[in-house]
C-alpha atoms as a PDB file:
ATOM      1  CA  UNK A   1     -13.881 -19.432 -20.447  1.00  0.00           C
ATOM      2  CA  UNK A   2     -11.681 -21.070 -17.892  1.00  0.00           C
ATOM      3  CA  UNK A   3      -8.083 -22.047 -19.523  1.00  0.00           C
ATOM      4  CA  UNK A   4      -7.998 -19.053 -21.969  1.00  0.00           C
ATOM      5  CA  UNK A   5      -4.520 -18.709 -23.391  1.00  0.00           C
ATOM      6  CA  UNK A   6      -2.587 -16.240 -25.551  1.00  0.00           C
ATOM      7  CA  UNK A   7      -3.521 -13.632 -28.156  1.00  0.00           C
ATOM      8  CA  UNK A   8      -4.540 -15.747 -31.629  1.00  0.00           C
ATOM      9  CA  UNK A   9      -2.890 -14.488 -34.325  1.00  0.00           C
ATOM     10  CA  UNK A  10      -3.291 -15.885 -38.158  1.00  0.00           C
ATOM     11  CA  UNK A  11      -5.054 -19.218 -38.468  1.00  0.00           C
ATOM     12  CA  UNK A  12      -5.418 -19.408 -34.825  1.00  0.00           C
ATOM     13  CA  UNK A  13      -7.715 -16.762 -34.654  1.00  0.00           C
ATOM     14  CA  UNK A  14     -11.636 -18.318 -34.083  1.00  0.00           C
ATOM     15  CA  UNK A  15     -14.217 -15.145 -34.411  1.00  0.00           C
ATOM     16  CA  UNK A  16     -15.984 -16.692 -31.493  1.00  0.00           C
ATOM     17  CA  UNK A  17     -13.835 -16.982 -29.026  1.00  0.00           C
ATOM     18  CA  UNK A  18     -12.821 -13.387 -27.663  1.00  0.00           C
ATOM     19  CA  UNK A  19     -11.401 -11.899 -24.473  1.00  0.00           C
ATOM     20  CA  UNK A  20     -12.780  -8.930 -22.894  1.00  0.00           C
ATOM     21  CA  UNK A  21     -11.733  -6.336 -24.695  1.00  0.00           C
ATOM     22  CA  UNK A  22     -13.427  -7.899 -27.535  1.00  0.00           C
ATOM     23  CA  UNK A  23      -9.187  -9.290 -29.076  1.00  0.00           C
ATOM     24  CA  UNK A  24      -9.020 -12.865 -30.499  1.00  0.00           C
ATOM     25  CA  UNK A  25      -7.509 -15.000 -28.025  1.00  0.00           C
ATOM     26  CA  UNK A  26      -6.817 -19.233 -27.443  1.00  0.00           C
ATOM     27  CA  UNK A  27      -7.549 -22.051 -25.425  1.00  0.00           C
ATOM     28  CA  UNK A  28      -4.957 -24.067 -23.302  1.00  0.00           C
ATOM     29  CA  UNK A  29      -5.540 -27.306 -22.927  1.00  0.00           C
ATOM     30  CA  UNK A  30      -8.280 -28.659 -20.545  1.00  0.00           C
ATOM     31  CA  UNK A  31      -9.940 -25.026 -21.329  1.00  0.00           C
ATOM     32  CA  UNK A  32     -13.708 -25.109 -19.814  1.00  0.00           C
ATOM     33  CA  UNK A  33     -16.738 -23.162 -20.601  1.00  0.00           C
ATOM     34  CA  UNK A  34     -19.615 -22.102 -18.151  1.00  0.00           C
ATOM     35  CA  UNK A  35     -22.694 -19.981 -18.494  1.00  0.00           C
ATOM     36  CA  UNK A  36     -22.640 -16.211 -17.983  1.00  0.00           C
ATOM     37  CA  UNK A  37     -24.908 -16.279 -14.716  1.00  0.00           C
ATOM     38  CA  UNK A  38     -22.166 -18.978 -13.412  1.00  0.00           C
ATOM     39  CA  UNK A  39     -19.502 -16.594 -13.933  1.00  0.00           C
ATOM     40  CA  UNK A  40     -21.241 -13.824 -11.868  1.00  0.00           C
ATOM     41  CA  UNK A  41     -22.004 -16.310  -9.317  1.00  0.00           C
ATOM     42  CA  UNK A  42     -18.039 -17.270  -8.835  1.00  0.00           C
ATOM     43  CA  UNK A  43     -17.840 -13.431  -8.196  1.00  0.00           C
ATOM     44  CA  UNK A  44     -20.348 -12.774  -6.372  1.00  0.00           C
ATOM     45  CA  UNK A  45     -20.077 -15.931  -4.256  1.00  0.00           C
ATOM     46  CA  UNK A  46     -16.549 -15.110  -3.145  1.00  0.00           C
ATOM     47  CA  UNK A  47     -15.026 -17.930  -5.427  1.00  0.00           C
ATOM     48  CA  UNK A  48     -12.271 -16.095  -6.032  1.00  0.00           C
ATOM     49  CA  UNK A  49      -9.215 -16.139  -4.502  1.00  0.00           C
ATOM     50  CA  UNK A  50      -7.804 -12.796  -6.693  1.00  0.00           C
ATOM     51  CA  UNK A  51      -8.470 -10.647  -9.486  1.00  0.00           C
ATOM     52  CA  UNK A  52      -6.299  -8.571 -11.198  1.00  0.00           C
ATOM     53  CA  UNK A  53      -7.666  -5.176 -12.755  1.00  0.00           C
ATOM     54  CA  UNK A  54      -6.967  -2.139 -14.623  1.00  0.00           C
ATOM     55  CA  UNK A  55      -7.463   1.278 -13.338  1.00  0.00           C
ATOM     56  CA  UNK A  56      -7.888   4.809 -13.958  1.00  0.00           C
ATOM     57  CA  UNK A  57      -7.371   5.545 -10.357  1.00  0.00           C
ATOM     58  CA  UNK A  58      -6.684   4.178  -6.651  1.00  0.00           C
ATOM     59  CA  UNK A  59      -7.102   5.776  -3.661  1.00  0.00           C
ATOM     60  CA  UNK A  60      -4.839   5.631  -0.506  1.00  0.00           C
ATOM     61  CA  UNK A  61      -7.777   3.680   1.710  1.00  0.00           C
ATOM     62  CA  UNK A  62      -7.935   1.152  -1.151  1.00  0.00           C
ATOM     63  CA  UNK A  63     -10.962   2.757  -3.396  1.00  0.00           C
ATOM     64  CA  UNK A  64     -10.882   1.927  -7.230  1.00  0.00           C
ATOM     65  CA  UNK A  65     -12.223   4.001 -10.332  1.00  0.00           C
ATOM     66  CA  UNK A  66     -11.088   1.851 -13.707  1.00  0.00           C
ATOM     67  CA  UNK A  67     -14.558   2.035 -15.533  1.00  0.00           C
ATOM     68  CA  UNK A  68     -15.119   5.819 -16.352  1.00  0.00           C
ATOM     69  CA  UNK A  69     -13.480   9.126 -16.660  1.00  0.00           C
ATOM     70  CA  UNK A  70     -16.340  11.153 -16.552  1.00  0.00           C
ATOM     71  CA  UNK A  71     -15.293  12.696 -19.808  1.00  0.00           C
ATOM     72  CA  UNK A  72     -18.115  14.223 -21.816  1.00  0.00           C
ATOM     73  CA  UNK A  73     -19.302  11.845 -25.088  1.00  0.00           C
ATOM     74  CA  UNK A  74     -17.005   8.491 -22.911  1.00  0.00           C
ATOM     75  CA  UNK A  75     -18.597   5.485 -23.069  1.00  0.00           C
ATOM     76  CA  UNK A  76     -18.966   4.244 -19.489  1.00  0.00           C
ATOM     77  CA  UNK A  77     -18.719   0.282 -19.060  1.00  0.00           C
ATOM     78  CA  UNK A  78     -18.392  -0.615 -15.626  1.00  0.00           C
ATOM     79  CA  UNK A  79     -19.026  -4.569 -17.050  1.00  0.00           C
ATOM     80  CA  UNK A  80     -18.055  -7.128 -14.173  1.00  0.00           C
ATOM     81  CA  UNK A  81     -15.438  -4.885 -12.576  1.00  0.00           C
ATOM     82  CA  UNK A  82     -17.594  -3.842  -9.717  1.00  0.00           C
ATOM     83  CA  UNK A  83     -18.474  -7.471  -9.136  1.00  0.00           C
ATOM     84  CA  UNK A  84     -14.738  -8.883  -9.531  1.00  0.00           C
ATOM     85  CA  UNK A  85     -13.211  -5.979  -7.111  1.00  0.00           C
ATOM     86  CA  UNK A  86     -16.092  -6.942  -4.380  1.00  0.00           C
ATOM     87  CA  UNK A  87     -16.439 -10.580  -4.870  1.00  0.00           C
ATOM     88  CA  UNK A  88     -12.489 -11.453  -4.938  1.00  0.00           C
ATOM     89  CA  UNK A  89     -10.535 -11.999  -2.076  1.00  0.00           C
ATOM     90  CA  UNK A  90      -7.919 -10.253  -3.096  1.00  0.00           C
ATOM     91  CA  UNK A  91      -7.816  -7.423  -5.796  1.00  0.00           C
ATOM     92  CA  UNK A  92      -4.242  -6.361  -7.307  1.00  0.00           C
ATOM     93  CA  UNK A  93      -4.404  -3.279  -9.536  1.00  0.00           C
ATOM     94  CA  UNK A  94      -1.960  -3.293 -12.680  1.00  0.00           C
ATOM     95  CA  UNK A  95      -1.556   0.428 -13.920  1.00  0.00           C
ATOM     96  CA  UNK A  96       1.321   3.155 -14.636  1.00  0.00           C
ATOM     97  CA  UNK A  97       1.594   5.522 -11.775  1.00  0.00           C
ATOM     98  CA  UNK A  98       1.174   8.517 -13.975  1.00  0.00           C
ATOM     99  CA  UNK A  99      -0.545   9.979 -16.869  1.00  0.00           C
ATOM    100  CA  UNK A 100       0.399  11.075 -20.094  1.00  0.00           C
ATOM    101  CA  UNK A 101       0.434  14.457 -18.087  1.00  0.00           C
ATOM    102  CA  UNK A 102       2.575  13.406 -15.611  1.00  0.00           C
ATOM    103  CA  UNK A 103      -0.640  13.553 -12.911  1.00  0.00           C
ATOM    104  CA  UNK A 104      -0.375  10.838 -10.015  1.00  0.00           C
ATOM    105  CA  UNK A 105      -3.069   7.798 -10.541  1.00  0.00           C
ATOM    106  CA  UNK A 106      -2.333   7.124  -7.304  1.00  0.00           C
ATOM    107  CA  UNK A 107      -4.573   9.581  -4.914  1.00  0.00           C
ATOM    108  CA  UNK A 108      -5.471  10.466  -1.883  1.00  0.00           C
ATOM    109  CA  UNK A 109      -9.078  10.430  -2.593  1.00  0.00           C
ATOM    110  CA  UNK A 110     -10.643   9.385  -6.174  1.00  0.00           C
ATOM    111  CA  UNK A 111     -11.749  11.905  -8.748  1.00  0.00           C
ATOM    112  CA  UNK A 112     -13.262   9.524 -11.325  1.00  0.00           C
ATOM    113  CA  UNK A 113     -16.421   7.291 -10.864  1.00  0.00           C
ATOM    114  CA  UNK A 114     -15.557   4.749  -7.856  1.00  0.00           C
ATOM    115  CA  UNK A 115     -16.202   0.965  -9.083  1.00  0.00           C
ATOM    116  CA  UNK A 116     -15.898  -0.642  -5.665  1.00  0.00           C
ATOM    117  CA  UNK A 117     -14.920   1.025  -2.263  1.00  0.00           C
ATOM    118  CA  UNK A 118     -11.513  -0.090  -0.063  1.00  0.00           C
ATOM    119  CA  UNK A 119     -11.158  -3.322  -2.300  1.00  0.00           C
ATOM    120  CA  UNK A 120      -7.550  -3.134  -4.090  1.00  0.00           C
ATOM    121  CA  UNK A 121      -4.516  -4.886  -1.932  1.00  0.00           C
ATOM    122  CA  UNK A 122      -1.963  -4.197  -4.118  1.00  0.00           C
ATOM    123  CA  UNK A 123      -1.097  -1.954  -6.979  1.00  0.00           C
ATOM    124  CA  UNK A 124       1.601  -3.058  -9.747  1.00  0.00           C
ATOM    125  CA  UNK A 125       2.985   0.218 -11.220  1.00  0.00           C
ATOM    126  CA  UNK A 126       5.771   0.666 -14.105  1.00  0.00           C
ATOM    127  CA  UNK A 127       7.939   2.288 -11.077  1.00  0.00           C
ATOM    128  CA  UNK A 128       6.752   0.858  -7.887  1.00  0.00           C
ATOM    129  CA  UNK A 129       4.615  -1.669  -6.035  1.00  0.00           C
ATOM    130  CA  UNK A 130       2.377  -0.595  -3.459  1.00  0.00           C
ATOM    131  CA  UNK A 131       0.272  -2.654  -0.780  1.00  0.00           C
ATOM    132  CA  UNK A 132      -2.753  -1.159   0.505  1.00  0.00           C
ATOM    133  CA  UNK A 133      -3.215  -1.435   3.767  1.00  0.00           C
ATOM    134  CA  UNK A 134      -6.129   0.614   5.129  1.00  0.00           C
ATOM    135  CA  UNK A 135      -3.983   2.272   7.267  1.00  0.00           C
ATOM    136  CA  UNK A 136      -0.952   2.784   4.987  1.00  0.00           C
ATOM    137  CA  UNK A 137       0.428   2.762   1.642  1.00  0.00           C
ATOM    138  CA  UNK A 138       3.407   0.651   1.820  1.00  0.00           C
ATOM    139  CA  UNK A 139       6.098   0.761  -0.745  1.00  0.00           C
ATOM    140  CA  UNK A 140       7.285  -2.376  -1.509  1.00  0.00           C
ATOM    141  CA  UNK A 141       9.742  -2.539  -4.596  1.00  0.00           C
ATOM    142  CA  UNK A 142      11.043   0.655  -6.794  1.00  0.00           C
ATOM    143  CA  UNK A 143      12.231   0.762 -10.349  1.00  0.00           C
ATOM    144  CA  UNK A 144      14.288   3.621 -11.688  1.00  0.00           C
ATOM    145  CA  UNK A 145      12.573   6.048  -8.901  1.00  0.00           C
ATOM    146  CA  UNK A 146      13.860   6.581  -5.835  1.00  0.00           C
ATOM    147  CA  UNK A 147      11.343   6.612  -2.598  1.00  0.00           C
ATOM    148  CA  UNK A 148      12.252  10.429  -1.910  1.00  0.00           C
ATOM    149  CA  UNK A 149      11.244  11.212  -5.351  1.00  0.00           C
ATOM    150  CA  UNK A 150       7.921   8.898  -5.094  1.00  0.00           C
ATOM    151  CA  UNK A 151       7.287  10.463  -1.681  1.00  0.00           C
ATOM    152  CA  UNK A 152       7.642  14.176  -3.429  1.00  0.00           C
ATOM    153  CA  UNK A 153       5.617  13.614  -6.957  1.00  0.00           C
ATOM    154  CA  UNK A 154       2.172  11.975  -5.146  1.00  0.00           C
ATOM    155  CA  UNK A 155       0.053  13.055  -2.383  1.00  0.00           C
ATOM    156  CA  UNK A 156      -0.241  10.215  -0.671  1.00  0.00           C
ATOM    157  CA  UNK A 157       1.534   9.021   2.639  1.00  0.00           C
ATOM    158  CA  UNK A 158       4.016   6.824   1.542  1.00  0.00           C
ATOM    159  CA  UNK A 159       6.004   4.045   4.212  1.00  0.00           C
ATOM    160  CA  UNK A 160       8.764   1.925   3.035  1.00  0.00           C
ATOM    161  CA  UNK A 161       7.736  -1.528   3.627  1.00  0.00           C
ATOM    162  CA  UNK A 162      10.455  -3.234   5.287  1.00  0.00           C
ATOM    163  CA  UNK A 163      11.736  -6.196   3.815  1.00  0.00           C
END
């Protein structure tokens, strides 16, 4: 679905119309629907100007893992990830910089499963932005972290984008 609007909630909620993640959700007006080989082909074609994703990981050359842990008994699900990080022209990453653990998600080099090689642009972080570069990680905004302490809690070689 093109147009696909907020969460449905109470009466709103049609069982057929689902995001993703499987969560009722609603059209806005002038909402369109296309076939499921279209969609691939809009990816895959380079139809898309950006894509934003979740992930479990980035690397500091740009490499994404957001479709497996590699935990034992995880159900992998790499769905259209690989094909939306590739086929977009621009791929921002929305995570928190940490785990629950306090380990970086940020890295030089990716532990997990990769979904797509030196794809991401940007990453959106609860403390910082970064932009991907290929030959840097800039650091473009903090919030409630200073750029010492960034530059001290991830391996990673941090620059301070200037403004």
């Amino acid at each position: 679905m093109l147009g696909m609007g907020p969460a449905a909630t109470g009466d709103a909620i049609d069982p057929d119309l689902i995001n993703a993640g499987k969560l009722p959700v609603t059209e806005l007006p002038g909402a369109s629907y296309f076939h499921h080989a279209d969609s691939f082909a809009m990816m895959r074609g380079g139809h898309l100007d950006l894509c934003v994703l979740g992930a479990y990981q980035v690397s500091a050359a740009g490499d994404l893992a957001n479709w497996h842990t590699g935990e034992p008994g995880a159900i992998p699900a790499v769905g259209g990830a690989m094909d939306l990080a590739v086929g977009a022209k621009q791929v921002y990453v929305l995570m928190s910089l940490f785990t629950r653990a306090g380990e970086p998600k940020l890295v030089k080099e990716c532990t997990y499963p990769l979904t797509a090689l030196r794809c991401v642009d940007r990453v959106y972080t609860d403390v910082a932005t970064f932009e991907i570069t290929g030959d840097a990680v800039l650091v473009r905004e903090t919030w409630g972290i200073s750029f010492h302490e960034l530059r001290s809690r991830l391996d990673v070689p941090l620059t301070a984008a200037t403004p």
